[in-house]
Protein backbone atom coordinates (compact mmCIF):
# COMPACT_ATOMS: atom_id res chain seq x y z
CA UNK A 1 10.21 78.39 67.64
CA UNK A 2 9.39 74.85 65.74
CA UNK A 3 11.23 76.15 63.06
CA UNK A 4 14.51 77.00 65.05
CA UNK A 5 14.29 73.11 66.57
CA UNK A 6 13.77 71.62 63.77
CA UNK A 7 16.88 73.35 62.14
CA UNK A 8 18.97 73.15 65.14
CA UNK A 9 18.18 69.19 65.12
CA UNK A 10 19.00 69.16 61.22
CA UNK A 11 22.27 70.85 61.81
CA UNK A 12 23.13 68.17 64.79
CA UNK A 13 23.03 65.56 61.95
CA UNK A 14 26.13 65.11 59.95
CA UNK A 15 26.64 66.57 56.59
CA UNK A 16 27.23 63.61 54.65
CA UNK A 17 24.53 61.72 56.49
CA UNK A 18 21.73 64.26 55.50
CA UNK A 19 22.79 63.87 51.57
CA UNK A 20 21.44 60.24 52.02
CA UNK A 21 17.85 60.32 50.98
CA UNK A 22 15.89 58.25 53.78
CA UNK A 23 13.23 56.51 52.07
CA UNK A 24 10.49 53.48 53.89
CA UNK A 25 10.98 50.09 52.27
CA UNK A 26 8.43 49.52 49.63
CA UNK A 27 5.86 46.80 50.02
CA UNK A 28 7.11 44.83 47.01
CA UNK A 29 10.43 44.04 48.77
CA UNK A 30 8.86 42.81 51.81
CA UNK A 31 6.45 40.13 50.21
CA UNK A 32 9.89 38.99 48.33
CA UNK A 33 11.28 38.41 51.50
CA UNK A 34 8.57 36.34 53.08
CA UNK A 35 8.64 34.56 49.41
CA UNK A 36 12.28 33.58 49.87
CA UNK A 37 11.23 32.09 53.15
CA UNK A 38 8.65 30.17 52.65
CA UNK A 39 10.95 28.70 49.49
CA UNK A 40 13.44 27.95 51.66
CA UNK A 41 11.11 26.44 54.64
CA UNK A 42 9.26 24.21 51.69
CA UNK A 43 13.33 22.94 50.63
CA UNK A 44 14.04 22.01 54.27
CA UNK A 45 11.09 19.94 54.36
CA UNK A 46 11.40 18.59 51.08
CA UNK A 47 14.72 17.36 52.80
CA UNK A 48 14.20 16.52 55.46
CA UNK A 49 11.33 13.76 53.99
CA UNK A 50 14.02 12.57 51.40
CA UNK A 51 16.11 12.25 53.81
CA UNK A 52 13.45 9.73 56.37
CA UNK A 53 12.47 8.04 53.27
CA UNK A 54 16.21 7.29 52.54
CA UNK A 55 16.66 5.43 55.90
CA UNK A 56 13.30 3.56 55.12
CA UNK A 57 13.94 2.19 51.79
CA UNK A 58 17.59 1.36 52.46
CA UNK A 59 18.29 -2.74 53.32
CA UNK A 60 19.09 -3.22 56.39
CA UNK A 61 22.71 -4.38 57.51
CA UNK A 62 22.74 -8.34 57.03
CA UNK A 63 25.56 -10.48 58.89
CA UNK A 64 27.59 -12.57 56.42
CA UNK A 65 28.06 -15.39 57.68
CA UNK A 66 31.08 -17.77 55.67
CA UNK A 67 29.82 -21.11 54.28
CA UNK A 68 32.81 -23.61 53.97
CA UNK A 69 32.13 -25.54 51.09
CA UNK A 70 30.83 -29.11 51.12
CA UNK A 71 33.62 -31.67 50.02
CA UNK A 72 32.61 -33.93 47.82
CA UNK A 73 31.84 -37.03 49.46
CA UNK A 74 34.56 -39.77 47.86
CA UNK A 75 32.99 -43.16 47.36
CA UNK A 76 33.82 -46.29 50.02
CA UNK A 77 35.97 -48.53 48.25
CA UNK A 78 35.01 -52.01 48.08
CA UNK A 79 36.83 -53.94 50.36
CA UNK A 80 39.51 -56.54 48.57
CA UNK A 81 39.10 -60.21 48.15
CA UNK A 82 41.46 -62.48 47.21
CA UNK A 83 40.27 -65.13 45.16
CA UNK A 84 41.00 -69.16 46.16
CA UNK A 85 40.99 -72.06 44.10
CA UNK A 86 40.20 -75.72 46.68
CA UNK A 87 41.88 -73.63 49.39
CA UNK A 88 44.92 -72.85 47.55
CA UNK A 89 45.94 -68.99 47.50
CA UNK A 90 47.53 -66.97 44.51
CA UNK A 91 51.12 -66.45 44.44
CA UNK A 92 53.57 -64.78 42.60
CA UNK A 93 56.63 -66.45 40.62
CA UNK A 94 59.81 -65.27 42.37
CA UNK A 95 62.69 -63.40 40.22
CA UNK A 96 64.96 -65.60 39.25
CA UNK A 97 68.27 -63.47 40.75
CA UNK A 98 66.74 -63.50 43.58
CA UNK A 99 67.18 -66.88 44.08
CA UNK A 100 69.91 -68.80 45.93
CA UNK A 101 70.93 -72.75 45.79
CA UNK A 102 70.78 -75.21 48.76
CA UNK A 103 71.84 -78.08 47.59
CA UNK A 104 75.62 -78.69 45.95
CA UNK A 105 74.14 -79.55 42.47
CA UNK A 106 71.85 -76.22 42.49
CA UNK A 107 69.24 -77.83 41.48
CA UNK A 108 67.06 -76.41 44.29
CA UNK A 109 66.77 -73.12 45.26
CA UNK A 110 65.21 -70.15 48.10
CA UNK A 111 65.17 -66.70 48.10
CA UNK A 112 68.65 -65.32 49.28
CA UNK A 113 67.68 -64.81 52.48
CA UNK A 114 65.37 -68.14 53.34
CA UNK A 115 68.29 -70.30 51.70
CA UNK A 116 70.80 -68.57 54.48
CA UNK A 117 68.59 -69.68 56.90
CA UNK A 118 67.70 -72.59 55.70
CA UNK A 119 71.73 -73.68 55.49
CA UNK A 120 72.32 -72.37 59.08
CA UNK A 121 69.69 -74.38 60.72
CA UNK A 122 70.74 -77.51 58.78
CA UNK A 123 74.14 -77.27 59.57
CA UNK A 124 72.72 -76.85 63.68
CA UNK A 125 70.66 -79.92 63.01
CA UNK A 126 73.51 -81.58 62.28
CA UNK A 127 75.77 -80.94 65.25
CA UNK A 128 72.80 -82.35 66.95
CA UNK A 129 72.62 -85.96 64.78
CA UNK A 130 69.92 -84.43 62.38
CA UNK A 131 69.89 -84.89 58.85
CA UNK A 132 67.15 -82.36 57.58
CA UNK A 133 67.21 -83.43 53.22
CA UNK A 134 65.92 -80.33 51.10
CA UNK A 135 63.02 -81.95 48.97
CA UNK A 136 61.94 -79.27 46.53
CA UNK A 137 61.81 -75.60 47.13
CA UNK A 138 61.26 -72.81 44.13
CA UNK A 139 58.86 -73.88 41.61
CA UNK A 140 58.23 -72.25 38.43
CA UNK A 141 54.32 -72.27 37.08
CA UNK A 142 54.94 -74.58 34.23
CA UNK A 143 57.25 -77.32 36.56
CA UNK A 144 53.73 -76.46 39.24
CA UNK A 145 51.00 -77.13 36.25
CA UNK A 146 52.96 -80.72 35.46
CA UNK A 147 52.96 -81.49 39.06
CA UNK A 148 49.22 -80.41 39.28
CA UNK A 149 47.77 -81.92 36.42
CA UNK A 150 49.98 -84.56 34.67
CA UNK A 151 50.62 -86.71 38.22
CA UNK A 152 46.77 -86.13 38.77
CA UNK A 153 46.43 -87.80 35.26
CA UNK A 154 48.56 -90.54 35.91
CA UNK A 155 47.05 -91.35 39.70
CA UNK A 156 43.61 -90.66 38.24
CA UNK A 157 42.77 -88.95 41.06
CA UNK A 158 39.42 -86.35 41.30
CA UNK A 159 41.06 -82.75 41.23
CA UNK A 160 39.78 -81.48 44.66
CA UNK A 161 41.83 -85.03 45.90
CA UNK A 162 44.31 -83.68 44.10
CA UNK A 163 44.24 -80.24 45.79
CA UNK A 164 44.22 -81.71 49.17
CA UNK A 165 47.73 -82.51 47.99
CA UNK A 166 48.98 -80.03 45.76
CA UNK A 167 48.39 -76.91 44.62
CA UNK A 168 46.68 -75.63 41.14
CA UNK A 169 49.93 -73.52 38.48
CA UNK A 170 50.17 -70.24 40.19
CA UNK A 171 48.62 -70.81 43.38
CA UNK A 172 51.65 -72.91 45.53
CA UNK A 173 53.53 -71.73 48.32
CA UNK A 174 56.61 -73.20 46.28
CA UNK A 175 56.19 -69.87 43.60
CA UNK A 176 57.60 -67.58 46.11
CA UNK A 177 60.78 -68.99 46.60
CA UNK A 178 60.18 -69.40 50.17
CA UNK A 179 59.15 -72.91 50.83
CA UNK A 180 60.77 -75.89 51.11
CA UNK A 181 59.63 -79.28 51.05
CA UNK A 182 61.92 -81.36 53.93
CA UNK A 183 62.50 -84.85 54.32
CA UNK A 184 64.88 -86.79 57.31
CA UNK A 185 68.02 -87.88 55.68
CA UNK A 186 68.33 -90.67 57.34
CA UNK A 187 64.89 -92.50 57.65
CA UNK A 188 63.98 -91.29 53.05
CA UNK A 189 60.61 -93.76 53.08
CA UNK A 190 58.72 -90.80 55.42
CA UNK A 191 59.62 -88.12 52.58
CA UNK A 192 56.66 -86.48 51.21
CA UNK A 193 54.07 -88.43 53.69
CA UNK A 194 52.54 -87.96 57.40
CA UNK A 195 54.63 -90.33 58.79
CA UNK A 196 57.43 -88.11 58.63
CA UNK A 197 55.87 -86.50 61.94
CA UNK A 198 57.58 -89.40 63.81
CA UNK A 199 61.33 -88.81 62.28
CA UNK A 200 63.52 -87.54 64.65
CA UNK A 201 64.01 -84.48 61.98
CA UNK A 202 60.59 -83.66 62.14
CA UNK A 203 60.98 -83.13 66.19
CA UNK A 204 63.90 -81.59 65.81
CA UNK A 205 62.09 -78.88 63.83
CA UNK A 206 59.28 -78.96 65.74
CA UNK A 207 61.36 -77.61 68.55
CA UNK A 208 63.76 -75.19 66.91
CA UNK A 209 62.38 -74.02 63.47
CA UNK A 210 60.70 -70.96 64.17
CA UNK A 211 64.88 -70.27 65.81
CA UNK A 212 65.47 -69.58 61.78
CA UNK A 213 62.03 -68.15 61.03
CA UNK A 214 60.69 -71.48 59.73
CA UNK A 215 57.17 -72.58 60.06
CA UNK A 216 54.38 -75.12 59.16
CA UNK A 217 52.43 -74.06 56.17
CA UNK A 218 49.87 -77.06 56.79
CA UNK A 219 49.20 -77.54 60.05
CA UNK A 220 46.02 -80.31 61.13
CA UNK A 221 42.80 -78.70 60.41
CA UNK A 222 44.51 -75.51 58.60
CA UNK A 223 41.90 -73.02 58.38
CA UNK A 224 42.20 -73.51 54.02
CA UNK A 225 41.09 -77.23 54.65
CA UNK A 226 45.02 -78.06 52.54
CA UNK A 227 45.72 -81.91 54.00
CA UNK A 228 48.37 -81.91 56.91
CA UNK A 229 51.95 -82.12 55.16
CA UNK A 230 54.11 -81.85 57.93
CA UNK A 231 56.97 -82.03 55.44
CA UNK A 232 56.16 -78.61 54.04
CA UNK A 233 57.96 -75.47 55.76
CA UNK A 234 57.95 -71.65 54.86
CA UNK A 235 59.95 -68.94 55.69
CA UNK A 236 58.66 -65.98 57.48
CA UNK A 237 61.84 -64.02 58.64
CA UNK A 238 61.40 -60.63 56.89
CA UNK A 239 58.83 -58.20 55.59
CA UNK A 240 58.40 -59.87 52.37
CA UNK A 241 57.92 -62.73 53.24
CA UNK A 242 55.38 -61.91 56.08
CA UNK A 243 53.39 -59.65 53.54
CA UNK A 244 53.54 -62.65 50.88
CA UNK A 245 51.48 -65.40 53.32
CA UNK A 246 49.57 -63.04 56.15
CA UNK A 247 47.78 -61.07 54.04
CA UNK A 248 46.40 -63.47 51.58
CA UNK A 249 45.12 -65.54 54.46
CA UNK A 250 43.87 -61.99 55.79
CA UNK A 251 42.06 -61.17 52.91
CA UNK A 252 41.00 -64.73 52.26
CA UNK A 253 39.61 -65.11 56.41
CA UNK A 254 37.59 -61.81 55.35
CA UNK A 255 36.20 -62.67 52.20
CA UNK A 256 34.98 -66.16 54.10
CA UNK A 257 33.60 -63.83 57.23
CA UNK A 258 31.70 -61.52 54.00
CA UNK A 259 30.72 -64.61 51.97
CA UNK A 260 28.86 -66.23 55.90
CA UNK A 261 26.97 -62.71 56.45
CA UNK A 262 25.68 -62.83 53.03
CA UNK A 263 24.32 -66.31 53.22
């Protein structure tokens, strides 16, 4: 009876199955397995501490933060002085084509513009009864260094008496072509001294000079301590001429203002 089961259960299997030789896996090939896992659990670990040591040891993300770079500091210059000699200031010679004559003989002689001026206010002057005489005006050094030294010889005079009166070679208004020494044509004793402050042409100036951009050089108690020579005029009726006398008394007023803080 077994027997007829067991054959009727073979013959219920299919022929090419039952030529396959059903064998239980052998012990060898399951500890190979377990080997293979316990590899491959040891790698994942090994990995997965690499991998926690990598985020340990790695620097962490600094900001960078842009430095502009320091400019080098550049040095304060010293401010400028402008050296006097007995309240004189320095001057330079004028060019000689830039000069123009006043006087019919051509013997004296303003910058081109200061000698147009000049002409216009004397011919004014004289629709008004005013004789305004040119005196001197452009001086070179060497006609300035006779005047300085050679009439201080002759007068004997002590040289700051002499610079109350005139100024040292290279430091007179009269280098720049732009002043002009004037006397009244019709009263010639008050040329060249204080009393020509009571001509009628030194009124007459007085009132209308700075018309033609004219003005006193040496007023009374002139900040450069030059004697009063109300005879002596300068021209101040362009940029050139401005620069020439404002800022050497500028730089002369701050030299005096350093020169009183230091004492």
């Amino acid at each position: 009876m077994n027997q007829k089961k067991q054959q009727g259960s073979l013959e219920d299997i299919p022929e090419a199955l039952r030529d396959i030789p059903i064998s239980p896996p052998s012990s060898s090939s399951l500890n190979l397995k377990w080997i293979m896992l316990g590899l491959a659990g040891v790698i994942m670990v090994v990995l997965a501490i690499l991998g926690i040591m990598r985020l340990v040891s790695s620097p962490s993300p600094t900001t960078t933060v842009s430095v502009e770079p320091t400019p080098p500091s550049t040095p304060t210059p010293e401010p400028e002085t402008v050296e006097n000699i007995l309240g004189h200031l320095p001057y330079e010679e004028a060019d000689p084509s830039q000069l123009k004559a006043i006087t019919n003989d051509g013997r004296i002689k303003l910058r081109k513009k200061a000698a147009d001026r000049f002409l216009q206010m004397q011919r004014d002057a004289r629709t008004n009864g005013i004789i305004l005489t040119p005196i001197s005006g452009f001086r070179t050094v060497k006609e300035q260094e006779y005047l300085f030294f050679e009439i201080k010889r002759q007068r004997n005079q002590d040289t700051r008496k002499r610079a109350e009166v005139s100024a040292p070679p290279k430091y007179s208004e009269h280098h720049t072509g732009y002043a002009i020494d004037i006397g009244d044509g019709q009263v010639p004793a008050t040329n060249l001294s204080e009393k020509f402050e009571q001509t009628p042409a030194f009124r007459w100036l007085e009132n209308n000079a700075a018309k033609y951009s004219f003005e006193l050089s040496f007023p009374p108690n002139n900040p450069q301590g030059i004697s009063y020579e109300p005879w002596h005029w300068r021209y101040v009726g362009d940029a050139d001429s401005l620069k020439t006398f404002y800022e050497a008394q500028q730089l002369q007023n701050k030299s005096s203002s350093q020169e009183n803080t230091v004492n």
